[in-house]
PDB file of N, CA and C in Angstrom:
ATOM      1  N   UNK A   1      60.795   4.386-116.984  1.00  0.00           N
ATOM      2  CA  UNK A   1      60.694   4.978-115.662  1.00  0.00           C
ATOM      3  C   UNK A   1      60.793   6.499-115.710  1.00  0.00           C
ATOM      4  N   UNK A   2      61.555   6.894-116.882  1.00  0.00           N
ATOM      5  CA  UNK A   2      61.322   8.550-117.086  1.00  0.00           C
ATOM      6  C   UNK A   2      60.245   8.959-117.126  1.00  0.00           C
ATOM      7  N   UNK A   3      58.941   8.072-117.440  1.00  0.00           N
ATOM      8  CA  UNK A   3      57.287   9.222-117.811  1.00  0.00           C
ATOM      9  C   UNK A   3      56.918   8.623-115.828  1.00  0.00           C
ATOM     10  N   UNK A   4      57.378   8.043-114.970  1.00  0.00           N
ATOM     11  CA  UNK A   4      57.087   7.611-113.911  1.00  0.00           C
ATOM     12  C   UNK A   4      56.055   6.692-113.810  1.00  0.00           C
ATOM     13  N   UNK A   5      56.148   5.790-114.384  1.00  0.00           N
ATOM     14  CA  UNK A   5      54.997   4.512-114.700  1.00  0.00           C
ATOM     15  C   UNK A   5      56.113   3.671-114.853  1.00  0.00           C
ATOM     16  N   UNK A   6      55.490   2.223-114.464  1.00  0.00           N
ATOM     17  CA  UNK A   6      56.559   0.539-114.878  1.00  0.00           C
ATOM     18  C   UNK A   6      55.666   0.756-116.385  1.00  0.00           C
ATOM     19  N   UNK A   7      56.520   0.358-117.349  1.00  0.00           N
ATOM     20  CA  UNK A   7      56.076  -0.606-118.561  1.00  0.00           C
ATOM     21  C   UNK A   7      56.965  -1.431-118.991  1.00  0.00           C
ATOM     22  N   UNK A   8      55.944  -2.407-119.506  1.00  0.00           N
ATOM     23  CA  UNK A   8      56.695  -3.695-120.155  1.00  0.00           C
ATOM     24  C   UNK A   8      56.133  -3.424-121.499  1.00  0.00           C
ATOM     25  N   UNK A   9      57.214  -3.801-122.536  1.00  0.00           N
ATOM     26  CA  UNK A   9      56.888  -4.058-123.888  1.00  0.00           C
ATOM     27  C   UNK A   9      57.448  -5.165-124.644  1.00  0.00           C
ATOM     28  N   UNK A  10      56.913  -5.162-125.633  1.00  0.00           N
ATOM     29  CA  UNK A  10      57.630  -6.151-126.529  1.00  0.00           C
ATOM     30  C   UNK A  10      57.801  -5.751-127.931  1.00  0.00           C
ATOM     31  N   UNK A  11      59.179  -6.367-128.452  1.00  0.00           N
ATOM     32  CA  UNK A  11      58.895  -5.569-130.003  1.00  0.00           C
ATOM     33  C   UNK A  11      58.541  -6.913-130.771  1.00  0.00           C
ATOM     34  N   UNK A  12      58.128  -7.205-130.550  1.00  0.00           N
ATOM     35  CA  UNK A  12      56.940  -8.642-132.263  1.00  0.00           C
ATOM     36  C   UNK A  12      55.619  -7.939-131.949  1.00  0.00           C
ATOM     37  N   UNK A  13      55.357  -7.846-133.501  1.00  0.00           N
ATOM     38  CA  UNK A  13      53.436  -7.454-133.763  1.00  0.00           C
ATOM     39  C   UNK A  13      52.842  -8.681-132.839  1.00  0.00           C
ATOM     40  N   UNK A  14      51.867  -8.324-132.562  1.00  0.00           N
ATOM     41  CA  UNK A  14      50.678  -9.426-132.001  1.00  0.00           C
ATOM     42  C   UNK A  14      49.307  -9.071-132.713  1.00  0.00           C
ATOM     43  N   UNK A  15      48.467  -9.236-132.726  1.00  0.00           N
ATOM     44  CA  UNK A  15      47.427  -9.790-133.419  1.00  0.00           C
ATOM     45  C   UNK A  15      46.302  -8.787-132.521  1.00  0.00           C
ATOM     46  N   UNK A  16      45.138  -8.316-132.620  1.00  0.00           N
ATOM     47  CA  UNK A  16      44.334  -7.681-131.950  1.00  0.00           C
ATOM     48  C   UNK A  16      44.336  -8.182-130.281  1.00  0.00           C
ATOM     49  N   UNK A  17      43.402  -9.055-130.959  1.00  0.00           N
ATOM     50  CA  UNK A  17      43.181  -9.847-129.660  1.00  0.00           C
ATOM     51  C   UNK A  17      43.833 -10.346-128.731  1.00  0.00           C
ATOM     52  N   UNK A  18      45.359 -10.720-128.908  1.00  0.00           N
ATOM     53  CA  UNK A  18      46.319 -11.541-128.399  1.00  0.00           C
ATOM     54  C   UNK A  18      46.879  -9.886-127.165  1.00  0.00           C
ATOM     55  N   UNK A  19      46.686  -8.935-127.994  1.00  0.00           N
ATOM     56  CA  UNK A  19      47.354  -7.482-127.060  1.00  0.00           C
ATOM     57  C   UNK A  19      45.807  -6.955-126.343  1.00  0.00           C
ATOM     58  N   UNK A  20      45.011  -7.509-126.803  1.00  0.00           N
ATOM     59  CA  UNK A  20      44.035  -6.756-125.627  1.00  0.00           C
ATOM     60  C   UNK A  20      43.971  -7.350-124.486  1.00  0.00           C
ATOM     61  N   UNK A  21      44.325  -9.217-124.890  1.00  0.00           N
ATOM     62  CA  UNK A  21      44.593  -9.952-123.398  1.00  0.00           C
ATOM     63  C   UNK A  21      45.914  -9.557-122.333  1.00  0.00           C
ATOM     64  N   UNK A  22      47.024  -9.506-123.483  1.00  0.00           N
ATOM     65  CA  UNK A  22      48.086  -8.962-123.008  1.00  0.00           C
ATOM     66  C   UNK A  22      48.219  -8.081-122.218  1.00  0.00           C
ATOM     67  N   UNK A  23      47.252  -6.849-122.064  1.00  0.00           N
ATOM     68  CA  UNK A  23      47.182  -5.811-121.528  1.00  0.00           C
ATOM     69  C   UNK A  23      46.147  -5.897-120.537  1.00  0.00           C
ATOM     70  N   UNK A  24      45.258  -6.864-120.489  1.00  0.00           N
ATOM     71  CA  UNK A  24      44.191  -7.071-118.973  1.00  0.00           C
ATOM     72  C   UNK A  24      45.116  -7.886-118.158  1.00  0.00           C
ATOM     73  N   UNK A  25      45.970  -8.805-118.423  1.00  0.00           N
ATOM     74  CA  UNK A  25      46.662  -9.590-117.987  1.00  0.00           C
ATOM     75  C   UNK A  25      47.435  -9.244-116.553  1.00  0.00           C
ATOM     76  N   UNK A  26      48.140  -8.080-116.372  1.00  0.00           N
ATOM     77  CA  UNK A  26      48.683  -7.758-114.969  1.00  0.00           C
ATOM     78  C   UNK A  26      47.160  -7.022-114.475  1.00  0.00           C
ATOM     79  N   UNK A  27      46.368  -6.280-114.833  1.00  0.00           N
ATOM     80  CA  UNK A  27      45.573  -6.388-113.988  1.00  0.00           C
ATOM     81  C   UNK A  27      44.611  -7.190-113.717  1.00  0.00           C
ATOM     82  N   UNK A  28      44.666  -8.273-113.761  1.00  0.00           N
ATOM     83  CA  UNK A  28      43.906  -9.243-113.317  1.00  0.00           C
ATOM     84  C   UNK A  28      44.895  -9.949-112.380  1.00  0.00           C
ATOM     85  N   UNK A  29      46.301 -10.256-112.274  1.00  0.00           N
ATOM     86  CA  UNK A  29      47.236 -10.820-111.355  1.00  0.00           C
ATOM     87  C   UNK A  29      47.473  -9.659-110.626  1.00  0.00           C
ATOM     88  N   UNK A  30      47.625  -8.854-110.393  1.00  0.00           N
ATOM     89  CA  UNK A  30      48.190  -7.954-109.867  1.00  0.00           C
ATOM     90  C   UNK A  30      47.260  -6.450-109.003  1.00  0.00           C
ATOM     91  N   UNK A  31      46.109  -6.777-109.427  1.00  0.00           N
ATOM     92  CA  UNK A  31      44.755  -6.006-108.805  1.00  0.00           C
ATOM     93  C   UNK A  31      44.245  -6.892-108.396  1.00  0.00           C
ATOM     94  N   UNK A  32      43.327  -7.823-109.201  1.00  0.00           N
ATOM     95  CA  UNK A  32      41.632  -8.352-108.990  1.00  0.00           C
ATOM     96  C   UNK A  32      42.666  -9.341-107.548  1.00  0.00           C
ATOM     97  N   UNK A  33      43.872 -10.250-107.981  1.00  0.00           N
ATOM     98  CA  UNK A  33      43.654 -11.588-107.463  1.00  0.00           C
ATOM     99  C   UNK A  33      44.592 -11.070-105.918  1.00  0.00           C
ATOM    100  N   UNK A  34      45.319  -9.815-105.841  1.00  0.00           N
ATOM    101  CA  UNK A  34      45.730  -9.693-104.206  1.00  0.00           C
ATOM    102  C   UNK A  34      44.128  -9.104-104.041  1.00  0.00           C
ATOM    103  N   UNK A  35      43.158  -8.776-104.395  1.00  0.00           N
ATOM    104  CA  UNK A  35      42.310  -7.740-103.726  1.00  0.00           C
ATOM    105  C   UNK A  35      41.591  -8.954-103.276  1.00  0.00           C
ATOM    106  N   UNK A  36      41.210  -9.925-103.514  1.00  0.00           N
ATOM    107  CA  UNK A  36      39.846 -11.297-103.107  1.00  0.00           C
ATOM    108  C   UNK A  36      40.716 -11.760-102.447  1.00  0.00           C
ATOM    109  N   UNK A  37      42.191 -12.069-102.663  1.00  0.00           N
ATOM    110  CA  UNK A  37      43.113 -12.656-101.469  1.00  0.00           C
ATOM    111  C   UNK A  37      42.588 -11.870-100.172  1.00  0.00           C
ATOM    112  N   UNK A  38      43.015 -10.724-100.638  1.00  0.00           N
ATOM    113  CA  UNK A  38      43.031  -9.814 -99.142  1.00  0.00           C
ATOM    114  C   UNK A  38      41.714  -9.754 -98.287  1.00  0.00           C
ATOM    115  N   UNK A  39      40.791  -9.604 -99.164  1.00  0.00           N
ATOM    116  CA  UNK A  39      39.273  -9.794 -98.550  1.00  0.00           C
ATOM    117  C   UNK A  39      38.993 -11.054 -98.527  1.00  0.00           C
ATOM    118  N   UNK A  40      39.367 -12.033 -98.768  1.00  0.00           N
ATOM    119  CA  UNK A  40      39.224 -13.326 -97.983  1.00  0.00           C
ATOM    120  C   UNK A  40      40.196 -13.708 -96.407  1.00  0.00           C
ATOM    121  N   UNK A  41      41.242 -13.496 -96.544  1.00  0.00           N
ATOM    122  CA  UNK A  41      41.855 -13.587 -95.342  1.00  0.00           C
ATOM    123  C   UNK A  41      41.838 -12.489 -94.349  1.00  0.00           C
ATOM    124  N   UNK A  42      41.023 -11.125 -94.931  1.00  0.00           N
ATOM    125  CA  UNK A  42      40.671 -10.058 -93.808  1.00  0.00           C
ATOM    126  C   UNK A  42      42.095  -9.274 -94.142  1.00  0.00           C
ATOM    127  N   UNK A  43      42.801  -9.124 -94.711  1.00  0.00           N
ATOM    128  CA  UNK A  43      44.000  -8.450 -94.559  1.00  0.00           C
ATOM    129  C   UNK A  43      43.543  -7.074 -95.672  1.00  0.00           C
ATOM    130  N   UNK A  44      43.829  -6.250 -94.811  1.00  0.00           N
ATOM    131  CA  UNK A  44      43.818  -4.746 -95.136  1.00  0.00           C
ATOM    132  C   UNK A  44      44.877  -4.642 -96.057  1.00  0.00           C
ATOM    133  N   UNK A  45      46.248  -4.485 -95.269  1.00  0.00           N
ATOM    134  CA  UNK A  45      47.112  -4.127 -96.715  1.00  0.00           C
ATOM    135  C   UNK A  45      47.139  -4.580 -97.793  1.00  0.00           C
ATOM    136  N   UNK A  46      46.729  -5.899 -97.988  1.00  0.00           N
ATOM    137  CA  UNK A  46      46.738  -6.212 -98.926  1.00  0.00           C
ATOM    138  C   UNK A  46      45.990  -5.474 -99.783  1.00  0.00           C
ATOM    139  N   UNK A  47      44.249  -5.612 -99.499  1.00  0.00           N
ATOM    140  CA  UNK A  47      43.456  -4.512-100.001  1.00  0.00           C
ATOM    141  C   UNK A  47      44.083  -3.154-101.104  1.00  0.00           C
ATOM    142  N   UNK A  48      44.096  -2.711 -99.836  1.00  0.00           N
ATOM    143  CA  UNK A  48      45.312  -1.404 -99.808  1.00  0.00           C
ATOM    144  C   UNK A  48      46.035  -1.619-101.436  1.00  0.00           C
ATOM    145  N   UNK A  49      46.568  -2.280-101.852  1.00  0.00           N
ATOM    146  CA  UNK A  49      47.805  -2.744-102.364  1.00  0.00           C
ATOM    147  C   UNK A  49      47.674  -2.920-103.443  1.00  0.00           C
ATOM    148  N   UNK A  50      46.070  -3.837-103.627  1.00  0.00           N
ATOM    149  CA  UNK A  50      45.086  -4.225-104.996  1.00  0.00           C
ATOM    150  C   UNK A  50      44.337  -3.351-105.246  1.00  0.00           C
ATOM    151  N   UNK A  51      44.185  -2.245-104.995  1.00  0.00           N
ATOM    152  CA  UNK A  51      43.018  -0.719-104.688  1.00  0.00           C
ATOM    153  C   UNK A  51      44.045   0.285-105.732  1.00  0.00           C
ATOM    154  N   UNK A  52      45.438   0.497-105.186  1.00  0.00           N
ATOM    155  CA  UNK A  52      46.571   1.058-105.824  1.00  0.00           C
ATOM    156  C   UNK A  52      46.927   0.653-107.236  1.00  0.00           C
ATOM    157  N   UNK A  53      46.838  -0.769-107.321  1.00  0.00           N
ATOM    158  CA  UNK A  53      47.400  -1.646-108.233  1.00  0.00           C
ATOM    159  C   UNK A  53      46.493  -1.310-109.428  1.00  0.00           C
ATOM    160  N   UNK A  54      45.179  -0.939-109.056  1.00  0.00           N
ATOM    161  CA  UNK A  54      43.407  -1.128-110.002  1.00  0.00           C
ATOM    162  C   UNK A  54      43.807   0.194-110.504  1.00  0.00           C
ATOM    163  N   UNK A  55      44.482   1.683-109.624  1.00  0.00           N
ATOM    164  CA  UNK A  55      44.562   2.578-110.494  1.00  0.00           C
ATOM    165  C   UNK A  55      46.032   2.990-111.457  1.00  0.00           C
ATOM    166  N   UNK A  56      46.549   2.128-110.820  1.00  0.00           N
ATOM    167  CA  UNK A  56      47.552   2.110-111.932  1.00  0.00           C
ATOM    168  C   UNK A  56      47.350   1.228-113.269  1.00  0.00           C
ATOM    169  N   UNK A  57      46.342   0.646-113.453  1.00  0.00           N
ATOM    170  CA  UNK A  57      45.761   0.083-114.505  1.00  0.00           C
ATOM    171  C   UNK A  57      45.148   0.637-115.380  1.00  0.00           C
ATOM    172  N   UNK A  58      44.879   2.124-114.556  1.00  0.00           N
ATOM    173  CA  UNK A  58      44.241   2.840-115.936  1.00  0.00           C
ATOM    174  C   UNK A  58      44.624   3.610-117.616  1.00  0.00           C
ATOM    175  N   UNK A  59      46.109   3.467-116.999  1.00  0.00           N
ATOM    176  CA  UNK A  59      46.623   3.400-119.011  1.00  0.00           C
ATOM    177  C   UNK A  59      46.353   2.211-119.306  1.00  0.00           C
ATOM    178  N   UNK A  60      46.707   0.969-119.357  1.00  0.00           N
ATOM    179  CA  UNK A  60      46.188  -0.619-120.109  1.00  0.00           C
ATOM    180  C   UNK A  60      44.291  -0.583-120.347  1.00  0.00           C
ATOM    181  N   UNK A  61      43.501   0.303-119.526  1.00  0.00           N
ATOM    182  CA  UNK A  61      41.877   0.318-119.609  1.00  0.00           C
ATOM    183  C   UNK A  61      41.658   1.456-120.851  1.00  0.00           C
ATOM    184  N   UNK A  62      42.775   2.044-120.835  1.00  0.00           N
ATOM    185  CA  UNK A  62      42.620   2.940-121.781  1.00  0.00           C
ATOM    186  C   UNK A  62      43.295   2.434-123.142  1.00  0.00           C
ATOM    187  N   UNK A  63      44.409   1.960-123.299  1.00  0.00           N
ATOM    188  CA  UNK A  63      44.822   1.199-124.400  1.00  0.00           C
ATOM    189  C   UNK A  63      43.823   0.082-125.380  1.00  0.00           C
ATOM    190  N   UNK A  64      43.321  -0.479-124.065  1.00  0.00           N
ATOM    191  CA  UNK A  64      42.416  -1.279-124.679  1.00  0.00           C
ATOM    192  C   UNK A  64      41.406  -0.981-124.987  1.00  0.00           C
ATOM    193  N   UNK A  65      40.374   0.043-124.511  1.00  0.00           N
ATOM    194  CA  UNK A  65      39.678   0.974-124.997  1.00  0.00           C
ATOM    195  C   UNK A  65      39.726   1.322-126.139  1.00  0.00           C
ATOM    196  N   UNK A  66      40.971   1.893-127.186  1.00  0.00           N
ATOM    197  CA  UNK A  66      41.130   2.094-127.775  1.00  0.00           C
ATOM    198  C   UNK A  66      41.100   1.153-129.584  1.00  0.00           C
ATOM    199  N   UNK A  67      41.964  -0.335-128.857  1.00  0.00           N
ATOM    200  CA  UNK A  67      41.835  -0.870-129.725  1.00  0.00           C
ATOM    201  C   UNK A  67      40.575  -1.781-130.169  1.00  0.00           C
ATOM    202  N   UNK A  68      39.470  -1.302-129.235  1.00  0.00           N
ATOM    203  CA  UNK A  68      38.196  -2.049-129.005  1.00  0.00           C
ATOM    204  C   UNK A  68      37.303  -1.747-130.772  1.00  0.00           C
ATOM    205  N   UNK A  69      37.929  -0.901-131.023  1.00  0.00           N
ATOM    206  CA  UNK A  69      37.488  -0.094-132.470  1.00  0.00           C
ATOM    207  C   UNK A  69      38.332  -0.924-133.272  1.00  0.00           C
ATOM    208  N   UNK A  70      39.213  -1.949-133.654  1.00  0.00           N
ATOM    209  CA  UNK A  70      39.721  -1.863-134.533  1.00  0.00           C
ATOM    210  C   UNK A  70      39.486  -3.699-134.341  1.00  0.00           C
ATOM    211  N   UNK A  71      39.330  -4.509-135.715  1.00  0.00           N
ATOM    212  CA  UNK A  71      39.032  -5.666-135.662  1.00  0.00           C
ATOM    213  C   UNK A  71      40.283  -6.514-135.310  1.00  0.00           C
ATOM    214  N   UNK A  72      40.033  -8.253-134.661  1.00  0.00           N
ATOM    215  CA  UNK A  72      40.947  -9.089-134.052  1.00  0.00           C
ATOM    216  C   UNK A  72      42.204  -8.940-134.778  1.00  0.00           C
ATOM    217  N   UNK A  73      41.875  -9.255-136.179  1.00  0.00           N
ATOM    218  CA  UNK A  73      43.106  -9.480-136.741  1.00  0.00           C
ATOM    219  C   UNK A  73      44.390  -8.498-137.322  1.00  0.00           C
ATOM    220  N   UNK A  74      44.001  -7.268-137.175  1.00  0.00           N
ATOM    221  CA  UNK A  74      44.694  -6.438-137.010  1.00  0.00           C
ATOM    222  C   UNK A  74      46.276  -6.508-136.036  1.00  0.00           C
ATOM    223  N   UNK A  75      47.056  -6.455-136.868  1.00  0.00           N
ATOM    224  CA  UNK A  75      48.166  -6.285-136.044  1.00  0.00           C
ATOM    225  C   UNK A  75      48.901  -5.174-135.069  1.00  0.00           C
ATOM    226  N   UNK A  76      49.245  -5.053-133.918  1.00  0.00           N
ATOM    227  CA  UNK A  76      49.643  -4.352-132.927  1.00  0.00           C
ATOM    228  C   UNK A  76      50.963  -4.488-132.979  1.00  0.00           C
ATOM    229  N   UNK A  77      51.445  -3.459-132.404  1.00  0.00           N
ATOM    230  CA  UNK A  77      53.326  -3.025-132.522  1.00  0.00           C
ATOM    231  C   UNK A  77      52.990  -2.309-130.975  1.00  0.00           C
ATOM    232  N   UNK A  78      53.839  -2.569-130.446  1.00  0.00           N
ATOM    233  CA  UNK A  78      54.054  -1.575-128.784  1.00  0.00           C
ATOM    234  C   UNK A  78      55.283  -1.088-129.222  1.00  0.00           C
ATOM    235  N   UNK A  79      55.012   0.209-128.468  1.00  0.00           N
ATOM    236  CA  UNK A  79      56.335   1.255-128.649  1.00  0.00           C
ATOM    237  C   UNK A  79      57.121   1.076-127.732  1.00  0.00           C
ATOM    238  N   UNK A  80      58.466   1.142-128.216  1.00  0.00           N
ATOM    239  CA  UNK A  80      59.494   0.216-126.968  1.00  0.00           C
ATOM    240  C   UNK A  80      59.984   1.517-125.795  1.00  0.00           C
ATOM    241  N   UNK A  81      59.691   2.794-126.081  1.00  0.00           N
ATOM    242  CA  UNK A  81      59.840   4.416-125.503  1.00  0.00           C
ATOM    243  C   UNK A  81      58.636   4.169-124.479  1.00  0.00           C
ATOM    244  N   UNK A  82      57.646   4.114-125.333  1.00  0.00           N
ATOM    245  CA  UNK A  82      56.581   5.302-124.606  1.00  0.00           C
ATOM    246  C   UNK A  82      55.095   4.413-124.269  1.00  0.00           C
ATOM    247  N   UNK A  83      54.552   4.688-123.401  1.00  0.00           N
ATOM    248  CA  UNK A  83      53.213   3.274-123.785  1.00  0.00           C
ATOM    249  C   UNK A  83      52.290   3.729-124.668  1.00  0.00           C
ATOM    250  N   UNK A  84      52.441   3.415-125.839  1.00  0.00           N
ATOM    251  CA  UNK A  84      51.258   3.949-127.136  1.00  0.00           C
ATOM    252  C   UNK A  84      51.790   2.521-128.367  1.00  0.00           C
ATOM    253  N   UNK A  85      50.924   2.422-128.988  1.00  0.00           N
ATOM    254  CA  UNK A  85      50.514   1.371-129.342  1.00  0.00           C
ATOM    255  C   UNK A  85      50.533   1.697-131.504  1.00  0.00           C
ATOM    256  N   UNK A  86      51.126   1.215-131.987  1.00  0.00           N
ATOM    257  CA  UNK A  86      50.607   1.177-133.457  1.00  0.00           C
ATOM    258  C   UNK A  86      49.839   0.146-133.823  1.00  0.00           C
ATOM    259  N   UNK A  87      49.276   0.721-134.994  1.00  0.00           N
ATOM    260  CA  UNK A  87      47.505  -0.755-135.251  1.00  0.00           C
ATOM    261  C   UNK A  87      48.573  -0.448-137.078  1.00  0.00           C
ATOM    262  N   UNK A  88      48.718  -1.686-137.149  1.00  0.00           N
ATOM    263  CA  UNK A  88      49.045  -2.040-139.064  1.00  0.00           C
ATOM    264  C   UNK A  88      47.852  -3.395-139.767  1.00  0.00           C
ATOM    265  N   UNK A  89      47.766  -2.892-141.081  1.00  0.00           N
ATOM    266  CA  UNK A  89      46.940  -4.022-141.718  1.00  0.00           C
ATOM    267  C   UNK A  89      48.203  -5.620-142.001  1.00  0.00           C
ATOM    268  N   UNK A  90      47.855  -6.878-142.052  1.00  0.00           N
ATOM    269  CA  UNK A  90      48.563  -7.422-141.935  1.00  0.00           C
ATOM    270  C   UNK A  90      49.594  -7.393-143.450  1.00  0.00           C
ATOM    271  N   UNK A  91      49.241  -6.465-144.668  1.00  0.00           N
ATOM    272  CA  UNK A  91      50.237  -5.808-145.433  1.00  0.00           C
ATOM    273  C   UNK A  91      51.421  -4.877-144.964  1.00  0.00           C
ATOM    274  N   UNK A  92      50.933  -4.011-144.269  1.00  0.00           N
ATOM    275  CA  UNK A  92      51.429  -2.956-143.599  1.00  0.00           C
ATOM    276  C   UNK A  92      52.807  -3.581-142.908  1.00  0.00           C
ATOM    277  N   UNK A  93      52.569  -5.103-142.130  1.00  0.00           N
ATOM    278  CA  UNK A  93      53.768  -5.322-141.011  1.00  0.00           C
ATOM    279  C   UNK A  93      54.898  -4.591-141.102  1.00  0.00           C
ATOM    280  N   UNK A  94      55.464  -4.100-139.971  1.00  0.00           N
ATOM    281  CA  UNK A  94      56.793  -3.526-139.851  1.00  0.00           C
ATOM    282  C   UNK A  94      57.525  -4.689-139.900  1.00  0.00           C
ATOM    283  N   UNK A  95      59.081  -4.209-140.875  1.00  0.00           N
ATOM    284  CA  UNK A  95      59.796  -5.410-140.615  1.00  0.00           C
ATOM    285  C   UNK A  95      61.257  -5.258-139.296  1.00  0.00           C
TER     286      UNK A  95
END
């Protein structure tokens, strides 16, 4: 909450792929599915709410962006500080 952003982390490596889902994951609950709520039942705030939610998603669009360069099996480390991400070969693992 010190850089003024929510993050969640975890400290176990995950696998490429397993952290690129990881990281679409609240925005898809938390943008896409209040925003079709809201425009199905006509409710504005809600809108409102999933509109906010879509740009606070743009560090995770950018994270994943990033690891879009680096193949599935590659292992991921999240930094338990800061939202930035280490990529290790599966030799490399941190223990």
């Amino acid at each position: 909450l010190e850089l003024g952003v929510a993050y969640a982390t975890t400290t176990k490596c995950l696998n490429n792929r397993a952290m690129k889902a990881a990281l679409m994951l609240p925005f898809w609950l938390t943008a896409v599915l209040p925003t079709l709520i809201g425009f199905y039942y006509d409710n504005y705030p809600l809108i409102f709410v999933g509109a906010l939610l879509t740009g606070g998603a743009a560090g995770d669009f950018e994270m994943y962006r990033g690891l879009r360069k680096f193949p599935n099996h590659v292992l991921v480390k999240d930094d338990t500080e800061k939202p930035r991400l280490f990529i290790y070969e599966k030799s490399d693992e941190p223990t």
